[in-house]
Protein backbone atom coordinates (compact mmCIF):
# COMPACT_ATOMS: atom_id res chain seq x y z
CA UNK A 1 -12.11 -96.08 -51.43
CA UNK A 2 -12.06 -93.21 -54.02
CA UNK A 3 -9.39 -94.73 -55.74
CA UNK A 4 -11.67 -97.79 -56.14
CA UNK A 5 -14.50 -95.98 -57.43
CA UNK A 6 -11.96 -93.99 -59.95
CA UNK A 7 -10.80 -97.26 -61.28
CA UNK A 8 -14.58 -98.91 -61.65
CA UNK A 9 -15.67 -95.71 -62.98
CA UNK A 10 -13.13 -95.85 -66.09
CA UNK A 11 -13.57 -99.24 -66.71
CA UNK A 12 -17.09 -98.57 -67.41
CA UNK A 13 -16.22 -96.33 -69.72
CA UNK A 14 -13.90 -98.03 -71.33
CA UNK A 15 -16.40 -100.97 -71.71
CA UNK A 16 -19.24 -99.16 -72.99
CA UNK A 17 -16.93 -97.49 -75.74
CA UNK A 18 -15.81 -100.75 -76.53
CA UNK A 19 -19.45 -101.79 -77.53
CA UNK A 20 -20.42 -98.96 -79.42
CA UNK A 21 -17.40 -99.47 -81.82
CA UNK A 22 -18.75 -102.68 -84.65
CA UNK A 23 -15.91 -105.32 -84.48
CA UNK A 24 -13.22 -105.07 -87.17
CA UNK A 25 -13.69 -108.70 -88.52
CA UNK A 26 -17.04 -107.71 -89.71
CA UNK A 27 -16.63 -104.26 -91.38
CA UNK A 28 -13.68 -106.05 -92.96
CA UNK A 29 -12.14 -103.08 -91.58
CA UNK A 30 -9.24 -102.36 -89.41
CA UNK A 31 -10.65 -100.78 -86.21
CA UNK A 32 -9.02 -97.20 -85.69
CA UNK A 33 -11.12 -96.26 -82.61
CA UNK A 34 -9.25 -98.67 -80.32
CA UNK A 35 -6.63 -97.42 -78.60
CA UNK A 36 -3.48 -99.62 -77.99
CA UNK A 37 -3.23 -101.38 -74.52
CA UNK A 38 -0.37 -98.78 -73.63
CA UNK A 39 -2.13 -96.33 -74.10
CA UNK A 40 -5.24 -98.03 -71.72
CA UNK A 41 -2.66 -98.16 -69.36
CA UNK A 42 -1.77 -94.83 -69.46
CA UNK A 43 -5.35 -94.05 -69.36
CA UNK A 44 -6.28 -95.99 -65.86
CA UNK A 45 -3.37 -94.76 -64.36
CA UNK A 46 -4.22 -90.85 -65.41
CA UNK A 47 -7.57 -91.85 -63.51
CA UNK A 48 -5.89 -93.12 -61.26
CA UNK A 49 -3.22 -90.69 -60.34
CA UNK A 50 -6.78 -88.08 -60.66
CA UNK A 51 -8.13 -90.07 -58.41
CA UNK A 52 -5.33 -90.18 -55.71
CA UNK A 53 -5.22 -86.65 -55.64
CA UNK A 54 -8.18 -86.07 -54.37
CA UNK A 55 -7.69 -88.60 -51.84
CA UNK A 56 -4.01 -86.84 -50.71
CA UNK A 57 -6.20 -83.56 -50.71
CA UNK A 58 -8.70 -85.44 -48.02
CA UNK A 59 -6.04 -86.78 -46.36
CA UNK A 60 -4.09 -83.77 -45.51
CA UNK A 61 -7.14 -82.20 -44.66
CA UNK A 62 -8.10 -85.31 -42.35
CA UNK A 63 -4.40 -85.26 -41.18
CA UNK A 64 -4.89 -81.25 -40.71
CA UNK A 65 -8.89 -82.24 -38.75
CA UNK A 66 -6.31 -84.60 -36.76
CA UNK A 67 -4.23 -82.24 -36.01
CA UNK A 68 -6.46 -79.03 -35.19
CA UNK A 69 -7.50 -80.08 -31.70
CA UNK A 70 -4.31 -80.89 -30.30
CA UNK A 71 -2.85 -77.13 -31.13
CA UNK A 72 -5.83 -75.87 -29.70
CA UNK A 73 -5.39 -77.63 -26.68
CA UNK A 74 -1.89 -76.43 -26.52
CA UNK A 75 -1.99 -73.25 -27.17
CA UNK A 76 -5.04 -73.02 -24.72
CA UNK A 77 -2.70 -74.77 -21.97
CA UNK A 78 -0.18 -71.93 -22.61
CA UNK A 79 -2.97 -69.03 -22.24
CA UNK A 80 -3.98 -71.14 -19.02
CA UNK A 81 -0.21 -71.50 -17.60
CA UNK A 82 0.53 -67.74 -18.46
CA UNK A 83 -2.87 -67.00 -16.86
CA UNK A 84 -2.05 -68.75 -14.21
CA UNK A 85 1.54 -67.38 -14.31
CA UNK A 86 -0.06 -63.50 -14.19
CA UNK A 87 -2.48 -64.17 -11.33
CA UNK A 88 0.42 -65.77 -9.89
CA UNK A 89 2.48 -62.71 -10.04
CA UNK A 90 -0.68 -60.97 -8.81
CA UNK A 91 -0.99 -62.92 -5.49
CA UNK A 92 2.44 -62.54 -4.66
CA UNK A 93 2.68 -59.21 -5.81
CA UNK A 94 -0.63 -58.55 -3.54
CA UNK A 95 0.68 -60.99 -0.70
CA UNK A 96 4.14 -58.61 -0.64
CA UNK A 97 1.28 -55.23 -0.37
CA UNK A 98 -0.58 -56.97 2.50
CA UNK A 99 2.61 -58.21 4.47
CA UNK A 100 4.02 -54.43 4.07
CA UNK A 101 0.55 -53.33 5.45
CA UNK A 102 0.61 -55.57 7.84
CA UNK A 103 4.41 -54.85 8.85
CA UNK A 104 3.21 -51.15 9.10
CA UNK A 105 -0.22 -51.93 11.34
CA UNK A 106 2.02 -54.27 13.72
CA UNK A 107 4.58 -51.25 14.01
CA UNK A 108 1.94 -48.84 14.02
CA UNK A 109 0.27 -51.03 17.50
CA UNK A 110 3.66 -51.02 18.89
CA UNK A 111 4.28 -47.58 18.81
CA UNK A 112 0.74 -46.72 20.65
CA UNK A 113 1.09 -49.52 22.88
CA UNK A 114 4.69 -48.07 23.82
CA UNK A 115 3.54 -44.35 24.11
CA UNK A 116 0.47 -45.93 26.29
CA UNK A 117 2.96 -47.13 28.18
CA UNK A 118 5.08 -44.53 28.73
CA UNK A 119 2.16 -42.41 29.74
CA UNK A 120 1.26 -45.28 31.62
CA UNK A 121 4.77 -44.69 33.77
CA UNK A 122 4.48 -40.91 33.77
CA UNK A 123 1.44 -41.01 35.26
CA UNK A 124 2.08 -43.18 37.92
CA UNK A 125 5.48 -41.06 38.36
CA UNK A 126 3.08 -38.11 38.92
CA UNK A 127 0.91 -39.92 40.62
CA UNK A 128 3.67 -40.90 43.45
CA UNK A 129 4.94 -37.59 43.00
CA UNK A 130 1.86 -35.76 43.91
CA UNK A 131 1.09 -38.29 47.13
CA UNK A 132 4.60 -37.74 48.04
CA UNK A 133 3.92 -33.70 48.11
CA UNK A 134 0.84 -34.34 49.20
CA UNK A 135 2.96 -36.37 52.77
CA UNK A 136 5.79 -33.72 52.63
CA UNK A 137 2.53 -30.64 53.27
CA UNK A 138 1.16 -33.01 55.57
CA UNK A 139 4.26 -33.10 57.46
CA UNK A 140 5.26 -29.82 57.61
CA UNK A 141 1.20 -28.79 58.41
CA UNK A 142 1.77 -31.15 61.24
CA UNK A 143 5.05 -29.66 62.35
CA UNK A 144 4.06 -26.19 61.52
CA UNK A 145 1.63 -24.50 63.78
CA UNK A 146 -1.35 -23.36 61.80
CA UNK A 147 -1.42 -19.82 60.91
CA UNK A 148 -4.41 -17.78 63.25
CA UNK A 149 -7.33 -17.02 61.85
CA UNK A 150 -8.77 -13.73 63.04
CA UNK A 151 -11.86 -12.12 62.94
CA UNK A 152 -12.22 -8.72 62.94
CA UNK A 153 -10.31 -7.95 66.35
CA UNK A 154 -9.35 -5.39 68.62
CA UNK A 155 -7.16 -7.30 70.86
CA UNK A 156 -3.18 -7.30 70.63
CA UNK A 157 -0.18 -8.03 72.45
CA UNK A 158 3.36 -8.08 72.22
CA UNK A 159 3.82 -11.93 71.88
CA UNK A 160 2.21 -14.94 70.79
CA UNK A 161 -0.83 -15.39 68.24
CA UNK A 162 -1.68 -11.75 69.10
CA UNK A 163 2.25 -10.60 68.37
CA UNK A 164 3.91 -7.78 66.41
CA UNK A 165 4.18 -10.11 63.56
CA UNK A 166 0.18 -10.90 63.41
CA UNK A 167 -0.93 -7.32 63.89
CA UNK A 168 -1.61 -6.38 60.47
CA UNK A 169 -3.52 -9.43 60.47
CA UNK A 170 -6.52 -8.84 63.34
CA UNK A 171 -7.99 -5.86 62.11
CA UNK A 172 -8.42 -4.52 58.72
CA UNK A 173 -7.63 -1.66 60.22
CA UNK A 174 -4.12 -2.10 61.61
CA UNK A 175 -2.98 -3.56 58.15
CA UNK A 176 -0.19 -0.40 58.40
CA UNK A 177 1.24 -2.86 60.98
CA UNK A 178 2.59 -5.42 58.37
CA UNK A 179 2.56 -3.09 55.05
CA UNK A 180 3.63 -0.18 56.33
CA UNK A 181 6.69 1.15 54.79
CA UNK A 182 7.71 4.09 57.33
CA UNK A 183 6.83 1.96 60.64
CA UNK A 184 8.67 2.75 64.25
CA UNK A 185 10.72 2.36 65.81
CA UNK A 186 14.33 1.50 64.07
CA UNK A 187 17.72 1.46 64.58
CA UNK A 188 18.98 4.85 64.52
CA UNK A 189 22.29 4.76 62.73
CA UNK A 190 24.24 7.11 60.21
CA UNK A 191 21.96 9.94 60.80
CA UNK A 192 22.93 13.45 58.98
CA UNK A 193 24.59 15.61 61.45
CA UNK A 194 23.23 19.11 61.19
CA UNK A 195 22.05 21.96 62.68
CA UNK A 196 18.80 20.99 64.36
CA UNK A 197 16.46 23.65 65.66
CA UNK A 198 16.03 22.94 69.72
CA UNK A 199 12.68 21.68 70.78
CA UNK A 200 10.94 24.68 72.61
CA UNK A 201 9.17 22.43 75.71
CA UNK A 202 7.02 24.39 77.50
CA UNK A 203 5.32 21.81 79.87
CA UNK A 204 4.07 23.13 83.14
CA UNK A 205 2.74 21.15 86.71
CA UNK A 206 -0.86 20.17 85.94
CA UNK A 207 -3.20 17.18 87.12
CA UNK A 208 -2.93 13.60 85.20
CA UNK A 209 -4.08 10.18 85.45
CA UNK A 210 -3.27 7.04 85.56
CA UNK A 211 -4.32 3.46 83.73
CA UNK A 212 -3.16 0.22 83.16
CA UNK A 213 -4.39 -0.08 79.72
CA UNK A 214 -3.25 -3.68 79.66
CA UNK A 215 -0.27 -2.92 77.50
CA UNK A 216 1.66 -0.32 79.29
CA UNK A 217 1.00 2.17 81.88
CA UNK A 218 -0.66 5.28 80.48
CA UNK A 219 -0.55 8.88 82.60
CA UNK A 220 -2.92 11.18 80.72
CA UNK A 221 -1.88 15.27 81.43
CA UNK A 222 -4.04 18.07 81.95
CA UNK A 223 -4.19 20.89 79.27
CA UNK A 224 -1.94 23.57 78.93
CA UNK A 225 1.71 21.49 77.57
CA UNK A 226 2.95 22.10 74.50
CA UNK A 227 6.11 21.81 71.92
CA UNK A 228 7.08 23.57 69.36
CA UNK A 229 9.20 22.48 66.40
CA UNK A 230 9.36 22.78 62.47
CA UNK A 231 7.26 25.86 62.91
CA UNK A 232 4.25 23.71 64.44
CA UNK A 233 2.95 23.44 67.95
CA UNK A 234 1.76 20.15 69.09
CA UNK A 235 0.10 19.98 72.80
CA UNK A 236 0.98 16.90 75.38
CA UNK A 237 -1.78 14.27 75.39
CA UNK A 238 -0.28 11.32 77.53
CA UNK A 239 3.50 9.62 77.64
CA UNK A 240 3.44 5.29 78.70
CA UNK A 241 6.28 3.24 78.96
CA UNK A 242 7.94 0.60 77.53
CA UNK A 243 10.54 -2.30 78.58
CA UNK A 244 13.40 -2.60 77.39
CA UNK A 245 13.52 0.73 74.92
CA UNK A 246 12.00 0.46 71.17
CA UNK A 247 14.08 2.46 69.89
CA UNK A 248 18.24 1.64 69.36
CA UNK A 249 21.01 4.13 68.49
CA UNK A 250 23.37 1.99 66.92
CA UNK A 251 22.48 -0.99 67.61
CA UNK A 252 22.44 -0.60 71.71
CA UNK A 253 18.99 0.05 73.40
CA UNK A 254 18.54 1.03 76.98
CA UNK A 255 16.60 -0.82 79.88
CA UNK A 256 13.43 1.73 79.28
CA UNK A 257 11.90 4.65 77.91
CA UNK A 258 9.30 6.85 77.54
CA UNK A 259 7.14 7.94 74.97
CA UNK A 260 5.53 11.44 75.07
CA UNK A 261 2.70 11.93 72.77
CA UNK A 262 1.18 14.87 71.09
CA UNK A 263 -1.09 16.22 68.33
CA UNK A 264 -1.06 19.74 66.65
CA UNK A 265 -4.62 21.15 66.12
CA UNK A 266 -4.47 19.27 62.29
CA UNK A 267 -4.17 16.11 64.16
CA UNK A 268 -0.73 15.55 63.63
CA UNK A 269 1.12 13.25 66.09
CA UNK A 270 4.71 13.96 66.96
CA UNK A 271 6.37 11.93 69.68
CA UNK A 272 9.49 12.34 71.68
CA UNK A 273 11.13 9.41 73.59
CA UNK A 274 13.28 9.51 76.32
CA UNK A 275 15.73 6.82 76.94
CA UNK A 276 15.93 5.15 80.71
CA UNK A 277 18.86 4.13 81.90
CA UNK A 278 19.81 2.59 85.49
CA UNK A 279 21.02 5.39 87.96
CA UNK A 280 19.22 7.43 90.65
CA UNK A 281 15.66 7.81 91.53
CA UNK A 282 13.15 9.75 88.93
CA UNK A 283 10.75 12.17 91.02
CA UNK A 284 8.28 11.96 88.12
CA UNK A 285 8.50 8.26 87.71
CA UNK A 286 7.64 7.86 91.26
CA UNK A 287 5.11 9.77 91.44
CA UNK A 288 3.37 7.64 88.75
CA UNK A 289 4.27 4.80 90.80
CA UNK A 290 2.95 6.38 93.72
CA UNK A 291 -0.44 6.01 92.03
CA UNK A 292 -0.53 2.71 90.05
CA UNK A 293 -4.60 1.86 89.45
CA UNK A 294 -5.21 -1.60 91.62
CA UNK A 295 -7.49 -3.20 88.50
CA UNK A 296 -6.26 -3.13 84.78
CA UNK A 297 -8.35 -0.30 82.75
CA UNK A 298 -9.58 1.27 85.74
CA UNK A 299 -7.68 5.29 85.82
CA UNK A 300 -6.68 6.57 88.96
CA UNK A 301 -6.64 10.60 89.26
CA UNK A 302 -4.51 11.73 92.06
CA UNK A 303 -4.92 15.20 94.02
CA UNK A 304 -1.19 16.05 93.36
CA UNK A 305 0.26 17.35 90.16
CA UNK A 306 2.76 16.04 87.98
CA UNK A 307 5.37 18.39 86.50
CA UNK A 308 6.61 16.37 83.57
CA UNK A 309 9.66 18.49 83.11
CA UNK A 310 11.12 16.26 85.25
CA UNK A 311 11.72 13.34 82.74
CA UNK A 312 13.33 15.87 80.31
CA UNK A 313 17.33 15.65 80.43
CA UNK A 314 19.26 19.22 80.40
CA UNK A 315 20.53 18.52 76.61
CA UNK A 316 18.30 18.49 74.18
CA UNK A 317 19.84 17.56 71.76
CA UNK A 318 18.09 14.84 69.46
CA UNK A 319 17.21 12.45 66.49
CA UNK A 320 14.62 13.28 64.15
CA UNK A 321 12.85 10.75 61.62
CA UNK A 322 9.33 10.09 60.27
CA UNK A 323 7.97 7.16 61.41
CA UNK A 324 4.38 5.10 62.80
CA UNK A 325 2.64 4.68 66.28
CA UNK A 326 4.34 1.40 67.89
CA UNK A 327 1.01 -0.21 68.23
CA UNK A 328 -1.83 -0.61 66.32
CA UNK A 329 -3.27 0.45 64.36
CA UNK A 330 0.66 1.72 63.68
CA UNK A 331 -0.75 5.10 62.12
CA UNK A 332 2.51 6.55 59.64
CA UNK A 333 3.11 10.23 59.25
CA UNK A 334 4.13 10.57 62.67
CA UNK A 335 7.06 12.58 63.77
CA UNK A 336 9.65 11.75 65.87
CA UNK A 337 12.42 13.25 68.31
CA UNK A 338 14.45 10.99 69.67
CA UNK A 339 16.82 12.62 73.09
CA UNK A 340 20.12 11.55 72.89
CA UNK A 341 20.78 11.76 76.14
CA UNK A 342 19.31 9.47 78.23
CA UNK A 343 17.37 9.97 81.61
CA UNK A 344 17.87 7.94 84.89
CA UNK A 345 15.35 5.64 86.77
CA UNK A 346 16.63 3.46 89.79
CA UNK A 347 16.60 -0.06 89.92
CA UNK A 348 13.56 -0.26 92.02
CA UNK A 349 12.02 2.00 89.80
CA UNK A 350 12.70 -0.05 86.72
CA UNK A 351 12.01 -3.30 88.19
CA UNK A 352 8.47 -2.56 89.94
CA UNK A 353 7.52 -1.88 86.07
CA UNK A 354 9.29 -5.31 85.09
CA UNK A 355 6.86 -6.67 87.56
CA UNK A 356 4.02 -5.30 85.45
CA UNK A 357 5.19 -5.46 81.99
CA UNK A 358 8.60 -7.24 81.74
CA UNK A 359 8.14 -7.30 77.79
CA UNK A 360 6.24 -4.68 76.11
CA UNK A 361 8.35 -3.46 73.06
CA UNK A 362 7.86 -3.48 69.18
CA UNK A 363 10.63 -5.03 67.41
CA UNK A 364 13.04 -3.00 65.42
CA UNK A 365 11.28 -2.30 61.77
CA UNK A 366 12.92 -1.62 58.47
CA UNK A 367 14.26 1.65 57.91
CA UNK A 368 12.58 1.88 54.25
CA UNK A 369 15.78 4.45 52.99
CA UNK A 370 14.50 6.98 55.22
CA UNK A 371 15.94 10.43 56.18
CA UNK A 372 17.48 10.53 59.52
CA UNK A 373 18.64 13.42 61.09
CA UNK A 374 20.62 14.15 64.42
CA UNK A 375 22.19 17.53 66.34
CA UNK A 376 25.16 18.37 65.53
């Protein structure tokens, strides 16, 4: 269309100069003005050429508006695909975070649900364990006798509940019975042979009386019979009996003895036991006998007297140890001389008593390391 309007454009011009010019016929004139038809032609297709180039100008730049959107739209299909590309990368990237968490929480439950488990299973292993303690104590409580309970007591006895084993038990008092360290009587072995001072007796005839105390039978002495050993005088205040003897000499115990008891003005206690063995009659003994009380703890005082010289054998040699009353409340500190040789009591003797009291002795106790000394 431009081209069009180039050419129309210079053919008006060339028309219009054309009628300006006078003709050459009538100036009579060759006209110098006009320009040769080649030249015309070179003229239109100048414009021409002018003309196109314009038209090549708007045509590369409607070619280039042609053009324009479609690189736009690709390059802003690129952006979107490497966009989309990224936030691809992103999710997976994300995904691979959120399976690792997830990995880690799923461990993470299994590890508590295992330890819940296991403490689950250890305590129901406790569990069984305690119930099965819990039937093994109820067993043995129901096999086991149940321990007495005492209140404060002050009866005793030499089996039973009430037995050397429970004495240190019934009364606060007679804990020396079970704690005691120097208790009576023991098993006299190994003693240290020396030169032991002889016992000075001087026991005389005097009135006494008798009592079934319930444990033994007790003879109580007048005043006036003493000892003296170890530079102290102790004075007689009663000798019992016991069956079989309390106190062994190496190992072997005899069928009775007796236990003569005295106290030194201090209060001191010093005891000295004479073993019974089967053989003749005992004039003491029977005269004990002779006066037995019908009714426990009831004491008979005879009108005779008792000589206790009479239980004493003609050697004196002895044992010597410190030791405990055999009873409660098992006082320590106490003295004791032992006879070596052993007295006789008869059969009938011994068994009347067996009638009475056919078990009334302390077990052996500990000897604790304790000195023991015996005549030479």
């Amino acid at each position: 269309m431009r081209t069009l309007i180039s050419l129309f454009v210079c053919c008006m011009a060339a028309g219009a100069a054309q009628a300006n010019d006078p003709p050459a016929a009538a100036h009579g004139a060759p006209a110098k003005a006009e320009a040769p038809k080649g030249e015309l032609a070179k003229a239109a297709e100048a414009a021409k050429a002018g003309a196109a180039k314009p038209d090549a100008k708007a045509d590369a730049k409607a070619d280039s508006g042609k053009a324009g959107p479609v690189v736009v739209k690709q390059t802003a299909a690129a952006q979107l695909a490497a966009q989309r590309a990224k936030e691809g990368e992103s999710e997976a990237e994300l995904s691979a975070k959120i399976e690792v968490r997830l990995a880690a929480m799923r461990a993470n439950q299994a590890s508590r649900a295992a330890a819940a488990a296991k403490a689950r299973k250890t305590a129901e292993l406790q569990r069984q364990r305690e119930q099965a303690n819990a039937v093994a104590m109820a067993s043995v409580a129901a096999a086991t006798p149940a321990a007495p309970v005492f209140a404060h007591s002050n009866t005793w006895s030499y089996d039973g509940e009430t037995g050397p084993a429970n004495w240190g038990k019934i009364n606060p008092g007679w804990t020396k019975c079970g704690a005691g360290n120097r208790q009576s009587p023991i098993d006299l072995r190994d003693g240290m042979k020396v030169d032991l001072e002889q016992i000075a007796f001087d026991y005389r005839s005097s009135g006494f009386n008798v009592i079934d105390n319930g444990h033994t039978i007790q003879v109580g002495v007048g005043l006036g019979n003493y000892i003296t050993v170890q530079n102290r005088t102790y004075e007689l205040q009663q000798f019992h009996f016991h069956r079989p003897s309390e106190e062994k000499i190496n190992g072997r115990g005899t069928e009775m003895v007796v236990h003569l008891v005295h106290k030194d003005g201090e209060g001191n206690i010093a005891v000295v036991a004479v073993l019974l063995e089967r053989g003749a009659a005992n004039g003491m003994i029977q005269t004990v006998w002779n006066n037995l009380p019908l009714e426990k703890n009831q004491a008979v005082t005879p009108v005779v007297a008792l000589d206790v010289n009479d239980i004493l054998p003609k050697k004196r040699d002895y044992f010597t140890f410190m030791g405990s009353l055999t009873q409660p409340p098992c006082t320590e500190g106490v003295l004791w001389l032992v006879m070596k040789q052993p007295m006789p009591a008869s059969p009938a003797q011994m068994a009347l008593f067996s009638r009475l009291y056919p078990l009334n002795a302390r077990p052996v106790q500990p000897g604790g390391g304790r000195v023991v000394k015996e005549s030479n």
